[in-house]
PDB file of N, CA and C in Angstrom:
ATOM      1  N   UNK A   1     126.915 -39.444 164.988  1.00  0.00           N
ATOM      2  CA  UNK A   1     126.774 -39.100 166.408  1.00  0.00           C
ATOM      3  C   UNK A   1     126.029 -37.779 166.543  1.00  0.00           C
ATOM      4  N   UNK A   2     125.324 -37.515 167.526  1.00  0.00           N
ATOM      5  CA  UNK A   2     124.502 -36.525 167.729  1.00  0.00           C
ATOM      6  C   UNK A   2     124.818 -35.618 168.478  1.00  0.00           C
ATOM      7  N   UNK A   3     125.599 -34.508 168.098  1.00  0.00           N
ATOM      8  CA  UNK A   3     126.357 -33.412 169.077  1.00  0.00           C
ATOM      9  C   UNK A   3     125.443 -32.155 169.452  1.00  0.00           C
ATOM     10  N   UNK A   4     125.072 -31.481 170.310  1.00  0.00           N
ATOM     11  CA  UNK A   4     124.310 -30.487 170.784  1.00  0.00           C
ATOM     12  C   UNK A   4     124.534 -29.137 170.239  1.00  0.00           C
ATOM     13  N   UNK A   5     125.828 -29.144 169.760  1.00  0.00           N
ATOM     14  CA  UNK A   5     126.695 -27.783 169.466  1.00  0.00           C
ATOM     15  C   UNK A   5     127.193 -28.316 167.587  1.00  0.00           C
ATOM     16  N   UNK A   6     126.437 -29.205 167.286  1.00  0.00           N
ATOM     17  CA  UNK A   6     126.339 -29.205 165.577  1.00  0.00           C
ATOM     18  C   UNK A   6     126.079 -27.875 164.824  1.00  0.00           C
ATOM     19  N   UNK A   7     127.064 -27.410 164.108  1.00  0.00           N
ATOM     20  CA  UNK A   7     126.101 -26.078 163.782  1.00  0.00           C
ATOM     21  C   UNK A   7     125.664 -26.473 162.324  1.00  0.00           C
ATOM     22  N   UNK A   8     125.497 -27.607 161.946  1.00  0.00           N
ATOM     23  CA  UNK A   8     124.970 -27.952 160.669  1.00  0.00           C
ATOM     24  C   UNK A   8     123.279 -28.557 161.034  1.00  0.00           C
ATOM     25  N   UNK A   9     122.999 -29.016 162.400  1.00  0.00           N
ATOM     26  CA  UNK A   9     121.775 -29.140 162.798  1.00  0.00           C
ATOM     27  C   UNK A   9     120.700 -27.959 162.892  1.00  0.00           C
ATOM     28  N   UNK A  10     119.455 -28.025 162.769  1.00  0.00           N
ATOM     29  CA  UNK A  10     118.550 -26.722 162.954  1.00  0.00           C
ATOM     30  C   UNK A  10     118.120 -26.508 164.149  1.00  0.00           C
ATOM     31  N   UNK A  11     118.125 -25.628 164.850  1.00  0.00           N
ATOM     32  CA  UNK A  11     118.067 -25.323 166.540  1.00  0.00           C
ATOM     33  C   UNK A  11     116.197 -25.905 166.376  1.00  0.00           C
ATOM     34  N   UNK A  12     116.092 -26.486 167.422  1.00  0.00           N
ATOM     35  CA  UNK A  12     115.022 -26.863 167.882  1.00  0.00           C
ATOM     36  C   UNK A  12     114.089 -26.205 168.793  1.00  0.00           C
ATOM     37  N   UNK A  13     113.488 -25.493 168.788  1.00  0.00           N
ATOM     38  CA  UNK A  13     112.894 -24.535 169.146  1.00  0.00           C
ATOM     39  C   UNK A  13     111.361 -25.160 170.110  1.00  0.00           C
ATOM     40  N   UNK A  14     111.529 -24.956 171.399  1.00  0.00           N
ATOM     41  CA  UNK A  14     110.227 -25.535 172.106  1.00  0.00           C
ATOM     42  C   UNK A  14     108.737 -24.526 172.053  1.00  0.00           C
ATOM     43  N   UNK A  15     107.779 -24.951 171.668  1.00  0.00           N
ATOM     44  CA  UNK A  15     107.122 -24.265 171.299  1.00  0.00           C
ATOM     45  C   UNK A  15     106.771 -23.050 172.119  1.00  0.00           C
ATOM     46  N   UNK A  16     106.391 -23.778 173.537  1.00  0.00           N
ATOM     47  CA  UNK A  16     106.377 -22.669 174.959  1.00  0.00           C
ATOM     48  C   UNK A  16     107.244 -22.154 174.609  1.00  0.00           C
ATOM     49  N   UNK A  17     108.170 -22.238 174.437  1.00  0.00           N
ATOM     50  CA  UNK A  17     109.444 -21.441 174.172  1.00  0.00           C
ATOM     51  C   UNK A  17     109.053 -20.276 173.318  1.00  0.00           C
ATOM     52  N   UNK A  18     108.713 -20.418 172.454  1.00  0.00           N
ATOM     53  CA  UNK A  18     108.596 -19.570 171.394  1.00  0.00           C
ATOM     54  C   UNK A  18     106.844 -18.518 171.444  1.00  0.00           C
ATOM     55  N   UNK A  19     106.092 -19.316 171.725  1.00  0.00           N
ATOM     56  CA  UNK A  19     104.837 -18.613 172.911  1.00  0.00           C
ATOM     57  C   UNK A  19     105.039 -17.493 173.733  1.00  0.00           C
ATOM     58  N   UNK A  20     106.207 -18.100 174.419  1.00  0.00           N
ATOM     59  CA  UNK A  20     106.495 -16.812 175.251  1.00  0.00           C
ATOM     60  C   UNK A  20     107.375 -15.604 175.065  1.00  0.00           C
ATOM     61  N   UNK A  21     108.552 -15.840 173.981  1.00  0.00           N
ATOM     62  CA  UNK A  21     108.647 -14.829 173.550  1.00  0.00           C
ATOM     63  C   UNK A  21     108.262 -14.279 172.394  1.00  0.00           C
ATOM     64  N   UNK A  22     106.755 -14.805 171.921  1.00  0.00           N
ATOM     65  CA  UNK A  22     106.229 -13.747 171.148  1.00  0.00           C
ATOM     66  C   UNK A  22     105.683 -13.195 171.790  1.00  0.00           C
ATOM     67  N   UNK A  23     104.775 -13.310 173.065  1.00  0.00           N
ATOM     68  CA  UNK A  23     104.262 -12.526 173.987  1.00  0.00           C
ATOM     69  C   UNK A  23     104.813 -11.444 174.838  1.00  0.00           C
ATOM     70  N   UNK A  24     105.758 -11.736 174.670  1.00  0.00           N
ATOM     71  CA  UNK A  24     107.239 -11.141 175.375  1.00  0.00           C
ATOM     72  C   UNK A  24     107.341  -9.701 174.497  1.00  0.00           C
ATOM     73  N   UNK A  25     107.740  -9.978 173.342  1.00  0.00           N
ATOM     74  CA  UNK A  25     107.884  -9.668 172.014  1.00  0.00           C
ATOM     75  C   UNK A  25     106.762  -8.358 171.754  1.00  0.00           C
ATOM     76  N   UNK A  26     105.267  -8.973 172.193  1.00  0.00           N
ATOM     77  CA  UNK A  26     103.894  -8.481 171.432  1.00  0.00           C
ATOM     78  C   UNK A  26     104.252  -6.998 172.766  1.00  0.00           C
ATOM     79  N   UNK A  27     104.133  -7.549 174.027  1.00  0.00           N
ATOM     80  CA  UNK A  27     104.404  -6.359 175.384  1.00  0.00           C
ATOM     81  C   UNK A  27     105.385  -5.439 174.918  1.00  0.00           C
ATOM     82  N   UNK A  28     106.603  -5.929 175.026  1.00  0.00           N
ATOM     83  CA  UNK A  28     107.374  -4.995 174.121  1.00  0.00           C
ATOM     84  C   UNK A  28     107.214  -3.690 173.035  1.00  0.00           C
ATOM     85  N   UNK A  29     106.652  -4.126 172.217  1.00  0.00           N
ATOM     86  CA  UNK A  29     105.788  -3.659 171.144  1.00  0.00           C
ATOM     87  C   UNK A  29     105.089  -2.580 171.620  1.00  0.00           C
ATOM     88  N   UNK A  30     104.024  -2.995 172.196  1.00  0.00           N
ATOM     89  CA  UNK A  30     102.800  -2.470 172.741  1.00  0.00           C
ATOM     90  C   UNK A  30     103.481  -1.203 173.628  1.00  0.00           C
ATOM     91  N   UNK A  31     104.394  -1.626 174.345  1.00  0.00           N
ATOM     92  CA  UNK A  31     104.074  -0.578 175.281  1.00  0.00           C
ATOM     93  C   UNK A  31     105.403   0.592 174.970  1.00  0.00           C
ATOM     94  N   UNK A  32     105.922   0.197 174.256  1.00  0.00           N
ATOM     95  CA  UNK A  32     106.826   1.095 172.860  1.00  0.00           C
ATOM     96  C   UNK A  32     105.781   2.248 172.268  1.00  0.00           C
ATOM     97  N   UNK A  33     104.615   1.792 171.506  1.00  0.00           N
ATOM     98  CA  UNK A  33     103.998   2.146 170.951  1.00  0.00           C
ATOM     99  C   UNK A  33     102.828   3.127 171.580  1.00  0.00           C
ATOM    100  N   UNK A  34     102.824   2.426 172.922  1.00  0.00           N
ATOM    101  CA  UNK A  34     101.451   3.124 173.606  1.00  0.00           C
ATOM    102  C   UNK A  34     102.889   4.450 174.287  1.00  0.00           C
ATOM    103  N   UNK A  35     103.592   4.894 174.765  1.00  0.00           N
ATOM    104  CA  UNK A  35     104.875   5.571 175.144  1.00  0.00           C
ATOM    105  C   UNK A  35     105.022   6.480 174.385  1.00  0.00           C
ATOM    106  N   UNK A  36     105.319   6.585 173.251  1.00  0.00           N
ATOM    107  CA  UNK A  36     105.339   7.231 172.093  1.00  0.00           C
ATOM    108  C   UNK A  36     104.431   7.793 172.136  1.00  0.00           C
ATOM    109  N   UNK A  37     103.470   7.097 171.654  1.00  0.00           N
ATOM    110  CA  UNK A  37     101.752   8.098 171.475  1.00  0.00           C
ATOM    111  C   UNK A  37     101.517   8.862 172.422  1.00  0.00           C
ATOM    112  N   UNK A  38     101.544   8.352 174.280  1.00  0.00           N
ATOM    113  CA  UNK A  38     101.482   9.345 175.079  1.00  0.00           C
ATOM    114  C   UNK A  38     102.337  10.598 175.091  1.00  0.00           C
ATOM    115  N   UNK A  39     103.864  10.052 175.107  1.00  0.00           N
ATOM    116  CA  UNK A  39     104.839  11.199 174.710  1.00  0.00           C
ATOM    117  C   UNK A  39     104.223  12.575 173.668  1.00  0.00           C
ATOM    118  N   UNK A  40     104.023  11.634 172.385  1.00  0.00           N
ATOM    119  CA  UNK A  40     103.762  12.554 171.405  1.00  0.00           C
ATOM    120  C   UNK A  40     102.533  13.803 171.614  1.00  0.00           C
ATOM    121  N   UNK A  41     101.035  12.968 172.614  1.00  0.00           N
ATOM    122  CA  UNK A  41     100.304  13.716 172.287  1.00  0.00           C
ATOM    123  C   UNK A  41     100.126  15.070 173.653  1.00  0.00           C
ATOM    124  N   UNK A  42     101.139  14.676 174.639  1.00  0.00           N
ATOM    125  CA  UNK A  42     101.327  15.447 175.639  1.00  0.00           C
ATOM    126  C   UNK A  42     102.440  16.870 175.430  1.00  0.00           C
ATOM    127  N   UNK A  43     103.015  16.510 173.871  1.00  0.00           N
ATOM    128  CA  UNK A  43     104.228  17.160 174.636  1.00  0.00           C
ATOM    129  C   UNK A  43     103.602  18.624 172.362  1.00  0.00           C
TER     130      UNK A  43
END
């Protein structure tokens, strides 16, 4: 039988799904990085 909450199954991951939070992910990143640098070179 095919249960949703199997934890012996491998989560299925939709690709959009995963598209968007690497993009999600990449912004994150980025604007971490660009923050810092401004921080750093102002202060």
């Amino acid at each position: 039988m095919g249960c949703c909450d199997d934890p012996t199954e491998p989560q299925k991951i939709d690709s959009r799904d995963l598209i968007r939070e690497q993009e999600h992910y990449g912004y994150l990143v980025r604007d971490l990085f660009t923050d810092d640098q401004e921080r750093s070179c102002s202060s």
